[in-house]
Protein backbone atom coordinates (compact mmCIF):
# COMPACT_ATOMS: atom_id res chain seq x y z
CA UNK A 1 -54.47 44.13 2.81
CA UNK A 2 -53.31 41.36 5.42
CA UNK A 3 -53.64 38.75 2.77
CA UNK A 4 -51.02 40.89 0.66
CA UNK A 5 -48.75 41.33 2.87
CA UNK A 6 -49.27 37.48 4.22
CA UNK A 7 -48.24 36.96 0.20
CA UNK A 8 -45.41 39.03 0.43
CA UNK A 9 -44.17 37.45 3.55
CA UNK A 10 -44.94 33.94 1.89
CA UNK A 11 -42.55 34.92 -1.44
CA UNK A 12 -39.43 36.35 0.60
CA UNK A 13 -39.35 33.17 2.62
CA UNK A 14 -39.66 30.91 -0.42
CA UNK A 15 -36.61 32.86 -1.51
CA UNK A 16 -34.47 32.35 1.21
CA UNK A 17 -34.92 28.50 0.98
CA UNK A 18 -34.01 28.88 -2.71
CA UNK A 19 -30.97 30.96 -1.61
CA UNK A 20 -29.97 28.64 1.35
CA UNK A 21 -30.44 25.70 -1.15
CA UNK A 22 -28.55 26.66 -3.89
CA UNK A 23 -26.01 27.64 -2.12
CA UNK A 24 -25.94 24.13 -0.03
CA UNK A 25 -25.78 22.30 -3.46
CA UNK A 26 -23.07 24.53 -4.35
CA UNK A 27 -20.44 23.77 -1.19
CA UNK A 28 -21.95 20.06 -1.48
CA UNK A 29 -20.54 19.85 -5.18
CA UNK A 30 -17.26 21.49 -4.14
CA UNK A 31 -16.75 18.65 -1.39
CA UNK A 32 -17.72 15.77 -3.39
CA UNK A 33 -14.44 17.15 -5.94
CA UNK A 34 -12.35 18.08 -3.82
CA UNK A 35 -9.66 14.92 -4.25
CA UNK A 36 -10.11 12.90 -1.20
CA UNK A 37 -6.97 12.44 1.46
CA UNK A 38 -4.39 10.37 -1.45
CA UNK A 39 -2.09 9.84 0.81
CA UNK A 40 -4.69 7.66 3.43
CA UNK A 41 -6.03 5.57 -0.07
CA UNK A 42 -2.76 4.45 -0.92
CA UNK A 43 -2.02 3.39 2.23
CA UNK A 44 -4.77 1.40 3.00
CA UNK A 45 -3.67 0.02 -0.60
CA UNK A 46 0.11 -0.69 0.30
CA UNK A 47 -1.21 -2.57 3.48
CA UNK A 48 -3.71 -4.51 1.22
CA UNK A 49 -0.74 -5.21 -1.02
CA UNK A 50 2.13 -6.07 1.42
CA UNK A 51 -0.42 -8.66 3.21
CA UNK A 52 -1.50 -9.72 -0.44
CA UNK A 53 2.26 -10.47 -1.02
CA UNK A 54 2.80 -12.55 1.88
CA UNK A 55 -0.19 -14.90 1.52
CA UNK A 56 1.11 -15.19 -1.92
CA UNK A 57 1.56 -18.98 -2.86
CA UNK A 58 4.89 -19.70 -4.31
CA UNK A 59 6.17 -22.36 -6.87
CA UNK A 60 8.92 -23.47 -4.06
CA UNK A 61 8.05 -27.14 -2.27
CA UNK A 62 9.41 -27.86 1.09
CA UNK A 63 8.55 -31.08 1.28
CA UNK A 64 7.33 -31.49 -2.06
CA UNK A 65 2.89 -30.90 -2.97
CA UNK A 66 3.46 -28.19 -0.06
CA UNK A 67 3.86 -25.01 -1.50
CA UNK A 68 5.39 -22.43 0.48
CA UNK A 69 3.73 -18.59 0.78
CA UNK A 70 6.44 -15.90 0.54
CA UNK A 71 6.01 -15.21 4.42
CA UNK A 72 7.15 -18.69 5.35
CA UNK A 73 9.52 -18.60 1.36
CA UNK A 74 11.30 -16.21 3.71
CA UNK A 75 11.71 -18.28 6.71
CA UNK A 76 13.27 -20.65 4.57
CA UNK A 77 15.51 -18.21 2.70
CA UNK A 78 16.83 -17.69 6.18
CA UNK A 79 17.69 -20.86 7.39
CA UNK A 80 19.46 -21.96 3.99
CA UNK A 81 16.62 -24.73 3.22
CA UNK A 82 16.15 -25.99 -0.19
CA UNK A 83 12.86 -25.87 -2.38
CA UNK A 84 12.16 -29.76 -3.70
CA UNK A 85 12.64 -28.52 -6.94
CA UNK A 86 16.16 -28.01 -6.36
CA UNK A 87 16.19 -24.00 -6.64
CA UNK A 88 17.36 -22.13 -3.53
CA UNK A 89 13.96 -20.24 -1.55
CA UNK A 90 16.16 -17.36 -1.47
CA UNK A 91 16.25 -17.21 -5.52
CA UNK A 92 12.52 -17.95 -5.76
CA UNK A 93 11.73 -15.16 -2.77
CA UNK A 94 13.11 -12.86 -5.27
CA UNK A 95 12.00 -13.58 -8.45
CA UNK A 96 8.56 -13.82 -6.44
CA UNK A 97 8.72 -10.31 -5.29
CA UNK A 98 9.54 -8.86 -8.89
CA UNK A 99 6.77 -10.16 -10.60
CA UNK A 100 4.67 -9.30 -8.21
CA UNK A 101 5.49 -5.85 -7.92
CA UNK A 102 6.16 -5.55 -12.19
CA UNK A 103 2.05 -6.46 -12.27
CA UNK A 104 1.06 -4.42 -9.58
CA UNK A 105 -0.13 -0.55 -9.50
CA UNK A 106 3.86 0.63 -8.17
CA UNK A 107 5.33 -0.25 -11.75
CA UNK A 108 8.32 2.67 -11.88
CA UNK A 109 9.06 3.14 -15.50
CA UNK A 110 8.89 6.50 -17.40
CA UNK A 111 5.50 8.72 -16.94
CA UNK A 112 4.35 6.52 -14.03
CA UNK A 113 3.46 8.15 -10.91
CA UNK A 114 5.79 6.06 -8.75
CA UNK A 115 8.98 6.78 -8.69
CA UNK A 116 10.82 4.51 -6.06
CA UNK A 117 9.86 0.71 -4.77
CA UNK A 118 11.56 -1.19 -1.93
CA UNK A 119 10.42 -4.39 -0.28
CA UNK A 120 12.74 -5.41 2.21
CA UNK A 121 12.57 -7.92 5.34
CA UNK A 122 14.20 -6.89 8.46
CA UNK A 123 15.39 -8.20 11.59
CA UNK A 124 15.49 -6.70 15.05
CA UNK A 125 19.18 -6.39 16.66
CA UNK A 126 18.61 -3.89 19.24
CA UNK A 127 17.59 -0.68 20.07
CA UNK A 128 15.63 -0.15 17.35
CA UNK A 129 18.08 -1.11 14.46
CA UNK A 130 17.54 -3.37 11.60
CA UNK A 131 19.59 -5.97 9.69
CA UNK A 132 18.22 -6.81 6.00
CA UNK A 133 17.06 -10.91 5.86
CA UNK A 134 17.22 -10.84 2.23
CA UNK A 135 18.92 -8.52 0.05
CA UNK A 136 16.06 -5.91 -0.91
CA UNK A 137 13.85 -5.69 -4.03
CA UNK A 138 14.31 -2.37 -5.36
CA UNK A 139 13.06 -0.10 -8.61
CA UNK A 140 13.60 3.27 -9.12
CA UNK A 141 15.46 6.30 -8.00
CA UNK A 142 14.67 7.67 -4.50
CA UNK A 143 16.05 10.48 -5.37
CA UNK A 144 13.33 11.62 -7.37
CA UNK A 145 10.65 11.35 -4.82
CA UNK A 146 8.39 13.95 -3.21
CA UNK A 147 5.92 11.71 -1.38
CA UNK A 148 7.08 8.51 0.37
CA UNK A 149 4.66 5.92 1.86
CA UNK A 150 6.06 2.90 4.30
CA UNK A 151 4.18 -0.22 5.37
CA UNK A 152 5.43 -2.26 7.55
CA UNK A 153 4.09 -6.35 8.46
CA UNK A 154 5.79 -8.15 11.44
CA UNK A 155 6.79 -11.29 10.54
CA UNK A 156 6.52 -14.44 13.37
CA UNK A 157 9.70 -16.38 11.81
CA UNK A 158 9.87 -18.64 14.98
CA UNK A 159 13.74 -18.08 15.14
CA UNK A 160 13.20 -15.77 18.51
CA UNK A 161 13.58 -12.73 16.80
CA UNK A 162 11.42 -9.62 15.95
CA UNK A 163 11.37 -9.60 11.97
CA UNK A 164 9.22 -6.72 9.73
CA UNK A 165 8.17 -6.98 6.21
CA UNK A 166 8.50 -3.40 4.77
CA UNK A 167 7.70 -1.94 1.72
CA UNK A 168 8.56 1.96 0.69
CA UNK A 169 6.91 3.54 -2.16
CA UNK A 170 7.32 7.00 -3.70
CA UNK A 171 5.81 9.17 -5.82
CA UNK A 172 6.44 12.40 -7.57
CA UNK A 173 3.36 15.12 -7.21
């Protein structure tokens, strides 16, 4: 009789580690679906990209066989220099920035998820305000946005002033 019941005792706990574990599996397999926090992702991507874009190597030469990156390309768009090939910094800064953005994952055209793109470079005038450097590189409607994501880059120009690289993308849910 005691081994019986020792049986008994033996099967209901075997049970309850079968309940306990299926049900473990079960709220593990919700969690691993659940979609993870978009919004953190895509910003660790837009700072990946916005640094990406100012190491960026440019086809602008100041002095020539020196090619510029965009982050000193808009130094140079600043103080009015001129790329050896002749073309203004401020021309190539933007052409730059286009094609960078028209391969990248933020392409705004009809059924993409984003819906808005701004890259714009800013200087400090006080209190918190902002002049634009260069006139901004824009796609899209803002309008149309539900989600918006900012990243912002200082930028050391060496003129003495406190200059950001920012870039604002939307997206529709």
């Amino acid at each position: 009789m005691i081994n019986k019941k020792a049986q008994e005792e033996m099967v209901g706990f075997v049970l309850i580690v079968i309940i306990v574990s299926i049900i473990g599996i079960i709220i593990l397999g919700i969690n691993l679906n659940r979609p993870r926090n978009i919004e953190a992702q895509t910003s660790i991507e837009l700072d990946s990209f916005s640094s990406a874009i100012l190491s960026y190597t440019t086809n602008c030469e100041i002095p020539e066989t020196n090619p510029r990156k965009v982050r000193e390309l808009i130094k140079d768009c600043k103080q009015n220099d001129i790329c050896s090939n002749g073309q203004s910094p401020c021309q190539v800064l933007d052409v730059t920035l286009k094609e960078l953005v028209k391969h990248s994952s933020y392409i705004v055209e009809s059924g993409s998820y984003t819906r808005y793109f701004k890259i714009s470079v800013l200087n400090e005038i006080g209190n918190g305000t902002y002049n634009e450097v260069i006139p901004p590189v824009k796609e899209g409607d803002e309008k149309e946005c539900s989600r918006k994501l900012t990243d912002t880059q200082p930028l050391n120009l060496g003129l003495g002033e406190n200059s950001i690289f920012k870039i604002e993308v939307c997206y529709k849910n």
